[in-house]
N, C-alpha and C. Protein backbone atom coordinates (compact mmCIF):
# COMPACT_ATOMS: atom_id res chain seq x y z
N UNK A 1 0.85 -1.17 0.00
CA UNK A 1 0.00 0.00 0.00
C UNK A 1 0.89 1.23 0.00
N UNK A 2 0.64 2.02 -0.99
CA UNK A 2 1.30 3.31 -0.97
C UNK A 2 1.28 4.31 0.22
N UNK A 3 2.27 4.85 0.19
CA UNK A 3 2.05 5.89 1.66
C UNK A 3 1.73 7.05 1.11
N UNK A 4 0.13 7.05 1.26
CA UNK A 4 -0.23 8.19 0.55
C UNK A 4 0.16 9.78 1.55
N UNK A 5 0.30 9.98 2.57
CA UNK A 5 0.40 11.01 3.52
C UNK A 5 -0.89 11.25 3.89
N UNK A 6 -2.16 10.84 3.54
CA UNK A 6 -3.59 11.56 3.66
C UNK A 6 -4.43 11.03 4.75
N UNK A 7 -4.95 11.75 5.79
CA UNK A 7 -5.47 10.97 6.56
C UNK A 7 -6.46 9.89 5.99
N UNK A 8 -6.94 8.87 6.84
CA UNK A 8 -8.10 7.74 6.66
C UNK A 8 -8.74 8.32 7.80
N UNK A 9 -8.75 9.15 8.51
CA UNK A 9 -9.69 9.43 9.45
C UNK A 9 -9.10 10.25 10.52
N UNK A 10 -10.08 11.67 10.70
CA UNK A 10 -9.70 12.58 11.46
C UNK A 10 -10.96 12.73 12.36
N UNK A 11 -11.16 12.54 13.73
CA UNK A 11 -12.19 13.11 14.17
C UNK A 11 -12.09 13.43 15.51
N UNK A 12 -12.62 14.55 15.82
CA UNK A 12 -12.30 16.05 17.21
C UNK A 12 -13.74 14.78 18.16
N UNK A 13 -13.13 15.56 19.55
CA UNK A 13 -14.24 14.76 20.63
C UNK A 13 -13.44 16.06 21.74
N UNK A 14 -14.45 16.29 22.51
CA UNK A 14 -14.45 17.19 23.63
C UNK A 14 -14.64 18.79 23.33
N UNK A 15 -14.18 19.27 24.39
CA UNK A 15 -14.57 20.76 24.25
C UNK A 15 -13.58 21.71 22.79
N UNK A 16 -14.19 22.77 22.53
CA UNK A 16 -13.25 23.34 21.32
C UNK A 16 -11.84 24.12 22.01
N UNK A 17 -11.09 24.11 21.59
CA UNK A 17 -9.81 24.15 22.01
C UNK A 17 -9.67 26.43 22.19
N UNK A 18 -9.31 26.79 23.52
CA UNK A 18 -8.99 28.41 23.38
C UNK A 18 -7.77 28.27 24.29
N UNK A 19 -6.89 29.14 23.73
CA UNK A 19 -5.71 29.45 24.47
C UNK A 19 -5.88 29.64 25.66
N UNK A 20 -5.32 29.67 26.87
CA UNK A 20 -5.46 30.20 28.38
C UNK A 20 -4.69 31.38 27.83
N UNK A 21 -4.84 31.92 29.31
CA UNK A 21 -4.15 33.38 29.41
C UNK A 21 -2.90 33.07 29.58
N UNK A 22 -1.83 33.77 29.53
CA UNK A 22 -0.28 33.59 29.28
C UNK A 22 -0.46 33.88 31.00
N UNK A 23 0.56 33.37 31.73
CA UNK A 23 1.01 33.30 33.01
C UNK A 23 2.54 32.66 32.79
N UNK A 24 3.04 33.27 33.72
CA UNK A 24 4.87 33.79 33.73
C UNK A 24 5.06 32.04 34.21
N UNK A 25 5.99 31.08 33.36
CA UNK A 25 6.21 29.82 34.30
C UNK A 25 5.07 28.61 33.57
N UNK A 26 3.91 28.97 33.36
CA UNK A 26 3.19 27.81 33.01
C UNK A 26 2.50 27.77 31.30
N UNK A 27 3.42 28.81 30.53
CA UNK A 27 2.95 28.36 29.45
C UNK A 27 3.36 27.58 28.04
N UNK A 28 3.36 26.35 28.58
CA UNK A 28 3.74 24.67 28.00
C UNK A 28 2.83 24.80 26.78
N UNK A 29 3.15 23.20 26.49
CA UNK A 29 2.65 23.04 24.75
C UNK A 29 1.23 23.13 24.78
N UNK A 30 0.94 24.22 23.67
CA UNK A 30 -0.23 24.42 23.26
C UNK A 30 -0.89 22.81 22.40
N UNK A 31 -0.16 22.31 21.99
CA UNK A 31 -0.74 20.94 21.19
C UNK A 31 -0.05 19.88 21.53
N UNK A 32 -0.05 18.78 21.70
CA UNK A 32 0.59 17.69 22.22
C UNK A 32 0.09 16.67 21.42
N UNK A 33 0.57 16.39 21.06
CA UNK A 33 0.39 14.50 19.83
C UNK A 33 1.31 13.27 20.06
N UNK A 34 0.61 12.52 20.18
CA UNK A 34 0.82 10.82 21.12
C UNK A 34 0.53 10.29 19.86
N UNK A 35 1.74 8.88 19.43
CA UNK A 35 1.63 8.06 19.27
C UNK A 35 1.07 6.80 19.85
N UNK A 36 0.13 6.11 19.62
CA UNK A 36 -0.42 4.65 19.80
C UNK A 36 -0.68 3.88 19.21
N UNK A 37 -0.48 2.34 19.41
CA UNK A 37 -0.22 1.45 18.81
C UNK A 37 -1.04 0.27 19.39
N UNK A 38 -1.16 0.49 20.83
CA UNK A 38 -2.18 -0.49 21.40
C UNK A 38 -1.09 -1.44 22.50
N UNK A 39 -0.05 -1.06 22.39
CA UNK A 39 1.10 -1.94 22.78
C UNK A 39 1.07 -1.41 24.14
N UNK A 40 1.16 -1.65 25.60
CA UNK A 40 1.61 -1.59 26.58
C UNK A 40 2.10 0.00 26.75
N UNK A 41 2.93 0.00 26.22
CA UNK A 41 4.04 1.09 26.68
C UNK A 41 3.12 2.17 25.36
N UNK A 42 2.71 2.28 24.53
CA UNK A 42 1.86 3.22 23.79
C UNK A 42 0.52 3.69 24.61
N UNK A 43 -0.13 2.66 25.35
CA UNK A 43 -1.19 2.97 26.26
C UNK A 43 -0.56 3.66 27.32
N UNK A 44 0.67 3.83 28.13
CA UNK A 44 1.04 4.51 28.94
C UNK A 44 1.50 5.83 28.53
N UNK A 45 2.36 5.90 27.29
CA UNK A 45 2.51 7.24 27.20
C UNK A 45 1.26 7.82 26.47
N UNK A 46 0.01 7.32 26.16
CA UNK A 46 -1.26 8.14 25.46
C UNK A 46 -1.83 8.81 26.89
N UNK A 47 -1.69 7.84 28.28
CA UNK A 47 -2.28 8.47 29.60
C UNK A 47 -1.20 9.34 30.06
N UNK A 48 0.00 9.38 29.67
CA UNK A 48 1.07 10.46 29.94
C UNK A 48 0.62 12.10 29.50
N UNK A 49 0.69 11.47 27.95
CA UNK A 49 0.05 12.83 27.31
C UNK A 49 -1.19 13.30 27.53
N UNK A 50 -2.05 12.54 27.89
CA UNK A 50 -3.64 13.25 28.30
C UNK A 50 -3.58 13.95 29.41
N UNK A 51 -2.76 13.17 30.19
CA UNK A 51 -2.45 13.94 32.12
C UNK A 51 -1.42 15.14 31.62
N UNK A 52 -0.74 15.43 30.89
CA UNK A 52 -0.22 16.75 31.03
C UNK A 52 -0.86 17.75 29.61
N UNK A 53 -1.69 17.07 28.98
CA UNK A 53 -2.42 18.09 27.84
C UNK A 53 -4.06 18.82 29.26
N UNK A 54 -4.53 17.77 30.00
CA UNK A 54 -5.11 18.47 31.11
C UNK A 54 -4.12 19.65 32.22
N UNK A 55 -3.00 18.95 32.33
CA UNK A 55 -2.87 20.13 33.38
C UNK A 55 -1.93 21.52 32.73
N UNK A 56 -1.71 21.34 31.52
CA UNK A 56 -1.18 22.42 30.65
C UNK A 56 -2.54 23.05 29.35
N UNK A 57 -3.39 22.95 29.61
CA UNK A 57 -4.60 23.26 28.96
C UNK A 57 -4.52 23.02 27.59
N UNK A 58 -3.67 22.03 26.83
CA UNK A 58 -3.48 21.84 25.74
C UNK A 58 -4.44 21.25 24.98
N UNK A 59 -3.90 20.96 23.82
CA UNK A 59 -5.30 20.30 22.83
C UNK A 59 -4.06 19.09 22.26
N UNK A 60 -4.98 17.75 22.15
CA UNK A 60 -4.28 16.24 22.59
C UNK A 60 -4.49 15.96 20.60
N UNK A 61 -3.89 15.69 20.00
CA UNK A 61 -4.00 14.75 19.10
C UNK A 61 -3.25 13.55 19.20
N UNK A 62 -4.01 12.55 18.91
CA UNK A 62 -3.60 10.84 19.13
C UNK A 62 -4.02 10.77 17.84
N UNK A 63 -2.48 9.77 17.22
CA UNK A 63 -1.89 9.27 15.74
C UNK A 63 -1.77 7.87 16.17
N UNK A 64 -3.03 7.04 15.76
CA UNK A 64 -3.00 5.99 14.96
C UNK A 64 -2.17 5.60 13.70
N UNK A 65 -1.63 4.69 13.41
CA UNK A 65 -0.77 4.73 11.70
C UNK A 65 -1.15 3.23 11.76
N UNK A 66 -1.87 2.66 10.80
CA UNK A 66 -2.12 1.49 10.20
C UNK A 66 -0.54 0.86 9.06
N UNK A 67 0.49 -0.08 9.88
CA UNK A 67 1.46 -0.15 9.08
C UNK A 67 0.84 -0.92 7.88
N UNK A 68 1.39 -1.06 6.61
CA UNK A 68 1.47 -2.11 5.78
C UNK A 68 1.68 -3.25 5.58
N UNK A 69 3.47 -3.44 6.53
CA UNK A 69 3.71 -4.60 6.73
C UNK A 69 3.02 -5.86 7.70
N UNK A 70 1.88 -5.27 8.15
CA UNK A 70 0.64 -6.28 8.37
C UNK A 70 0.16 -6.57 7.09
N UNK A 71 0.20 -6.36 6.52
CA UNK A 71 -0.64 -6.80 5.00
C UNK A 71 -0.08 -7.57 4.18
N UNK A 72 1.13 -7.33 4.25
CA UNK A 72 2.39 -8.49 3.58
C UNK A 72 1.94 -9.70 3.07
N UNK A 73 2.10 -9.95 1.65
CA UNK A 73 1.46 -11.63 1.61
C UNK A 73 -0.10 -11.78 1.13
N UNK A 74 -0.61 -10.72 1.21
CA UNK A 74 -2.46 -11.10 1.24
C UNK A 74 -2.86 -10.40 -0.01
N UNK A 75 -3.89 -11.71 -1.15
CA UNK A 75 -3.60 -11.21 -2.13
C UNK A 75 -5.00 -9.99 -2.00
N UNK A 76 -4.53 -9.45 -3.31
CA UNK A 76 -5.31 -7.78 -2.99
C UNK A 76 -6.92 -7.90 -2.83
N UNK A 77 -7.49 -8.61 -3.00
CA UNK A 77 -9.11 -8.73 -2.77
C UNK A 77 -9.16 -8.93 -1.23
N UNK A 78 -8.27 -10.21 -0.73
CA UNK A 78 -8.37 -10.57 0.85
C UNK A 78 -7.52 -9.38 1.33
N UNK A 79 -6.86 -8.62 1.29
CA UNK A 79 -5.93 -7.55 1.48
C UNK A 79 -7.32 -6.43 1.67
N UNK A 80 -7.72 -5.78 0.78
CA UNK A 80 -8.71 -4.98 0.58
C UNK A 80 -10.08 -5.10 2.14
N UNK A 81 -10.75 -6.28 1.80
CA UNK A 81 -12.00 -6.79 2.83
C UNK A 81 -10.54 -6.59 4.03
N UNK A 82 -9.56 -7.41 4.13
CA UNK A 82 -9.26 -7.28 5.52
C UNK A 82 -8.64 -5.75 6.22
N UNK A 83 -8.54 -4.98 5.28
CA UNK A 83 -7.94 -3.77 5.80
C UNK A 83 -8.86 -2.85 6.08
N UNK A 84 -10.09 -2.55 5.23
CA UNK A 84 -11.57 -2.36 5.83
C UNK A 84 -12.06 -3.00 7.25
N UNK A 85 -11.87 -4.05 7.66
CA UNK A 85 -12.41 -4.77 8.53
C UNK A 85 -11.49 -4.34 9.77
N UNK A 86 -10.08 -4.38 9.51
CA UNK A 86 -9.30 -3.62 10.47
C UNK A 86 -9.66 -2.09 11.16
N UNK A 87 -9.59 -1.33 9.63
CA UNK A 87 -9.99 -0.05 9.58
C UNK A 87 -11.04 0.27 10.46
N UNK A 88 -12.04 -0.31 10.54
CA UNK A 88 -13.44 -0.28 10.96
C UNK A 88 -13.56 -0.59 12.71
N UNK A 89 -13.26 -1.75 12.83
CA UNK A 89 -12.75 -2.09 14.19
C UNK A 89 -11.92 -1.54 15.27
N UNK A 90 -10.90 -0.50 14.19
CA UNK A 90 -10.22 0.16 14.67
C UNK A 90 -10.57 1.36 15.61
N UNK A 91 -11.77 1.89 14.54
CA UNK A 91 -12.16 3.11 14.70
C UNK A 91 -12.96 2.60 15.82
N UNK A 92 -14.11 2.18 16.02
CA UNK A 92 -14.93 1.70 16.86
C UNK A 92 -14.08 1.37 18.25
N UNK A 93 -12.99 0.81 18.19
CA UNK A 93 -12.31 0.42 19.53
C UNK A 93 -11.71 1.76 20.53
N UNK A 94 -11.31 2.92 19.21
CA UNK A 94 -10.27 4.05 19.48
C UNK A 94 -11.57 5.21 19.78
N UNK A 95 -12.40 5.00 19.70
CA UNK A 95 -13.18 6.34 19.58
C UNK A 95 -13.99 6.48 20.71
N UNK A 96 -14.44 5.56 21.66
CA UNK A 96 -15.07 5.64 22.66
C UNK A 96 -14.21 5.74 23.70
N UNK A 97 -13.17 5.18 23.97
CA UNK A 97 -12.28 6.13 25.39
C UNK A 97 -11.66 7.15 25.00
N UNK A 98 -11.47 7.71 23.85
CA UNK A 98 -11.44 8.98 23.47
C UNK A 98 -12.15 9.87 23.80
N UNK A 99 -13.38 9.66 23.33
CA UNK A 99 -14.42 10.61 23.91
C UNK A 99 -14.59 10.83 25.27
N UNK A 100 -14.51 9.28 25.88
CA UNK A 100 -14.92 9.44 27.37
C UNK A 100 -13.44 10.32 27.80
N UNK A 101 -12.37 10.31 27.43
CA UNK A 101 -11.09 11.15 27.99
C UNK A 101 -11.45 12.68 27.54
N UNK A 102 -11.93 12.88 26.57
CA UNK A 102 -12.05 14.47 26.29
C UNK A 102 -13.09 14.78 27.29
N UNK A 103 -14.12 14.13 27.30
CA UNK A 103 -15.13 14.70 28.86
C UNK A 103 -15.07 14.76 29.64
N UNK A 104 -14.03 13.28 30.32
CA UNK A 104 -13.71 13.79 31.67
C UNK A 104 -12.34 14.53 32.07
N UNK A 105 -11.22 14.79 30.91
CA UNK A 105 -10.79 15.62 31.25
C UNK A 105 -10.56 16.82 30.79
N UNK A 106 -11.58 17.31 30.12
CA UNK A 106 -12.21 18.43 29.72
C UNK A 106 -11.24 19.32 28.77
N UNK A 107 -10.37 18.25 27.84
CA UNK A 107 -9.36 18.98 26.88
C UNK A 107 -10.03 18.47 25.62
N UNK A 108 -9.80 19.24 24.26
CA UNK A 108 -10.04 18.70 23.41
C UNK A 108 -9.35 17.63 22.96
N UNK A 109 -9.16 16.56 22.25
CA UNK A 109 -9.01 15.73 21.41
C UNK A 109 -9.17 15.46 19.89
N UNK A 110 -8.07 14.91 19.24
CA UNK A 110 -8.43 15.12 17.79
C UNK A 110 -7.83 13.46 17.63
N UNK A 111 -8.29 12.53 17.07
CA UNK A 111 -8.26 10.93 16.46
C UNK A 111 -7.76 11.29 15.67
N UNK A 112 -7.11 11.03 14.76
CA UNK A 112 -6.09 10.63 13.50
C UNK A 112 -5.52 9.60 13.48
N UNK A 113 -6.55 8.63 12.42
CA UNK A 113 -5.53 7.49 11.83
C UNK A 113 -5.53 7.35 10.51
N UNK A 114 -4.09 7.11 10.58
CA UNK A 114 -3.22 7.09 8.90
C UNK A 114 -2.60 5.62 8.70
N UNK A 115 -2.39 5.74 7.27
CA UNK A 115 -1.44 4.16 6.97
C UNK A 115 -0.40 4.61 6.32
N UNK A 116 0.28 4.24 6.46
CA UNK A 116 2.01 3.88 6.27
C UNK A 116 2.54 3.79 7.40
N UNK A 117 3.90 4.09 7.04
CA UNK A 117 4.93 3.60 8.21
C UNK A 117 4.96 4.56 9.16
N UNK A 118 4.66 4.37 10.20
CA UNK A 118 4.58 4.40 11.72
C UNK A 118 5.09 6.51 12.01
N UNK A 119 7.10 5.93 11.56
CA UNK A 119 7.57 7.56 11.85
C UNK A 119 7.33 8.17 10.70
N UNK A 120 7.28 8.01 9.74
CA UNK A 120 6.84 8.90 8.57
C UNK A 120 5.35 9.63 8.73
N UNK A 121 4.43 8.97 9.19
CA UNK A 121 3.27 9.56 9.32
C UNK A 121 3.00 10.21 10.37
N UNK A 122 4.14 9.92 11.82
CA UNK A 122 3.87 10.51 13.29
C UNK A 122 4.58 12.04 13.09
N UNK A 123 5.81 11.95 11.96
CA UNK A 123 6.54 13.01 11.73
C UNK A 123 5.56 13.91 11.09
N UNK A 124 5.18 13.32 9.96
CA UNK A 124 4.09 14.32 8.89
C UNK A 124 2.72 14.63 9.71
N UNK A 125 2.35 14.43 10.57
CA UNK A 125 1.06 14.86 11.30
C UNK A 125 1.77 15.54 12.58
N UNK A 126 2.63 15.42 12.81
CA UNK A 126 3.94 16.49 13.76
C UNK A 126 3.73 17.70 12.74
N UNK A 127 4.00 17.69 11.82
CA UNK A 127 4.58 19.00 11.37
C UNK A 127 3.35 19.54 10.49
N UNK A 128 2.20 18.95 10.01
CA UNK A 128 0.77 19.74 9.68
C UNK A 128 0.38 20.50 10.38
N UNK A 129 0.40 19.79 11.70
CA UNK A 129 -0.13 20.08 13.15
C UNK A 129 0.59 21.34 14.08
N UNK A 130 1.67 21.46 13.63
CA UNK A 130 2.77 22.31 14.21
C UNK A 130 2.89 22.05 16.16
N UNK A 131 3.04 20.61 15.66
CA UNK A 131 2.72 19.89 17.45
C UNK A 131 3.77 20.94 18.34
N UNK A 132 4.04 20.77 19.62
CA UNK A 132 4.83 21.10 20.16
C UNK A 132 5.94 20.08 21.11
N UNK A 133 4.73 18.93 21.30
CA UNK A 133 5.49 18.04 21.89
C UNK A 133 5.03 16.65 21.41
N UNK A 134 6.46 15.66 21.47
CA UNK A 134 5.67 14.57 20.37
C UNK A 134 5.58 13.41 21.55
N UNK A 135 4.51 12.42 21.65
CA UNK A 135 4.81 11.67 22.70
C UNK A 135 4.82 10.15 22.24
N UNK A 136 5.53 8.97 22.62
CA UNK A 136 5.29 8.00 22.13
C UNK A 136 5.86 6.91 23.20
N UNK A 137 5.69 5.56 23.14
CA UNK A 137 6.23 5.01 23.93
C UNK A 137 7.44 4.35 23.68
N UNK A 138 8.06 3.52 24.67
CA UNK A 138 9.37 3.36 24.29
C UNK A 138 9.19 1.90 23.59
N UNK A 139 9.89 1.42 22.33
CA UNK A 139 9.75 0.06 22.02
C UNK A 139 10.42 -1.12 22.50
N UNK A 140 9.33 -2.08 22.43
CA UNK A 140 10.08 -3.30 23.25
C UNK A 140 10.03 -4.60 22.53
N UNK A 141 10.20 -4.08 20.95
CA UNK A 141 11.09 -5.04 19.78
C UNK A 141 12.58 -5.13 20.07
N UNK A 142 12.93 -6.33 20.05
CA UNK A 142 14.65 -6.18 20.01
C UNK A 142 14.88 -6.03 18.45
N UNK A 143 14.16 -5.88 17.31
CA UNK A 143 14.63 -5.57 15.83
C UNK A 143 14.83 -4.51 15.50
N UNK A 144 14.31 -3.60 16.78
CA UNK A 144 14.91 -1.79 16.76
C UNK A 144 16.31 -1.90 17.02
N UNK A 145 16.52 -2.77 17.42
CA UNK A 145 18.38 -2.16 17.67
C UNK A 145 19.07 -2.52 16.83
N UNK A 146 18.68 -2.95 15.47
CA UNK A 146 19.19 -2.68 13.99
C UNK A 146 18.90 -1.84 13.35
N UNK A 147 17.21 -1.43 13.33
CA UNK A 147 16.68 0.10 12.47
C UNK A 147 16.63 1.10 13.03
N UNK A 148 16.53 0.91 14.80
CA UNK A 148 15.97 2.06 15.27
C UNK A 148 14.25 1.98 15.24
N UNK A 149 14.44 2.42 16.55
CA UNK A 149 12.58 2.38 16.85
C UNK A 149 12.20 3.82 16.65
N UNK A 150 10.85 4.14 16.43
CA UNK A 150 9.97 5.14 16.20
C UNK A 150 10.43 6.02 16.93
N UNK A 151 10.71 5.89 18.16
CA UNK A 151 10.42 7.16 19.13
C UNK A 151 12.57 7.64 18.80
N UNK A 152 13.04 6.43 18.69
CA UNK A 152 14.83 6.96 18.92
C UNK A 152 14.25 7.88 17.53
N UNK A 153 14.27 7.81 16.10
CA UNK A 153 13.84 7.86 14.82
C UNK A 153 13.74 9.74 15.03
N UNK A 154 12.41 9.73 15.87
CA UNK A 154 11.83 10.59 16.50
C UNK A 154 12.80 11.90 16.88
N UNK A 155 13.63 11.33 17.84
CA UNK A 155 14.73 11.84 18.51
C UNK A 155 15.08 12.67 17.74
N UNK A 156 16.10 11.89 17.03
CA UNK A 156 17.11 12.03 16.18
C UNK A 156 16.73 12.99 14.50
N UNK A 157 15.24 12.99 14.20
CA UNK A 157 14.81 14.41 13.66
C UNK A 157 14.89 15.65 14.03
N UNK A 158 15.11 15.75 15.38
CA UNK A 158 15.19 17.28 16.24
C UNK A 158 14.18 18.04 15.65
N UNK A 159 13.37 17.65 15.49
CA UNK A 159 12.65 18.78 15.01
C UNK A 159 11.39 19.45 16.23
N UNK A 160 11.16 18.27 17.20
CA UNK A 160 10.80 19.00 18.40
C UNK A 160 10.93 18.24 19.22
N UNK A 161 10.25 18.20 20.74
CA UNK A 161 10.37 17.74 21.92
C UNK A 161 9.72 16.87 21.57
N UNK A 162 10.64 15.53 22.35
CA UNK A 162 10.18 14.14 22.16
C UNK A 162 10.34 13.34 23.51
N UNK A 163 9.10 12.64 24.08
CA UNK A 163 8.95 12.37 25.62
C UNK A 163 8.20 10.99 25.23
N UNK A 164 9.96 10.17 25.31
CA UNK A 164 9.51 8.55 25.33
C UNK A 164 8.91 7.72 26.67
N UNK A 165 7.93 7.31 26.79
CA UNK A 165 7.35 6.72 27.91
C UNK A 165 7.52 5.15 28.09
N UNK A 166 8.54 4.64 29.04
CA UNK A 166 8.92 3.21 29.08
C UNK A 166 8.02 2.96 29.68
């Protein structure tokens, strides 16, 4: 599957997002965007980033990325039905503690899920977004310590603050 850059699905849950008033000392990232994956350590840093997008009045986007290399192998009709069926399930699983997190902690939220590869799409919705802080968890593949995992990847772009959650 081509990495088109385009979202498969964008959708806001909670209140609409207004700046606070500037105060000397507490004015942190206006936008904060979490990677998740569903993995352990992605569910901890998504409750990392929600607990400090509440106490810094920020607005939370959470980046889903549907890789490809799940698809590997499957010819394109069973490829097609099963990536819909993913797609779908996906959304339905991701969208209701979403919501319930934008209400009860009274920040906005924005869902975004994309397909391709993982840092290419966490980077490119980093920089649409003009995030301020990128959050992701730490990986616990040992095949990163040949490519490099998402969040080192991350790092090593400098292009902003990056807060890996083991």
């Amino acid at each position: 599957m081509a990495d088109s850059g385009s979202p498969s699905l964008v959708e806001d849950f909670g209140p609409a997002w207004v700046p606070g008033r500037f105060e000397r000392g507490t004015d942190g990232p206006q936008l904060i965007l979490v990677g998740v994956d569903g993995s352990p350590t992605a569910l901890r840093a998504g409750a990392y980033a929600a607990g400090l997008a509440r106490r810094q009045r920020s607005r939370l986007v959470v980046v889903y990325v549907m890789s490809p290399s799940v698809w590997t192998g499957m010819s394109a009709s069973l490829l097609s039905a099963a990536q819909e069926q993913a797609h779908d399930e996906l959304i339905t699983e991701l969208r209701e503690p979403i919501a319930r997190l934008a209400q009860e902690a009274h920040i906005p939220v924005t869902l975004e899920i994309r397909r391709g590869d993982a840092y290419t799409e966490l980077r490119r919705v980093a920089t649409e977004r003009q995030a301020d802080l990128v959050v992701v968890g730490a990986s616990e593949s040992a095949g990163h310590r040949l490519v490099g995992s998402v969040a080192t990847r991350l790092v090593k772009a400098g292009l902003w603050p990056v807060t890996v959650v083991p």
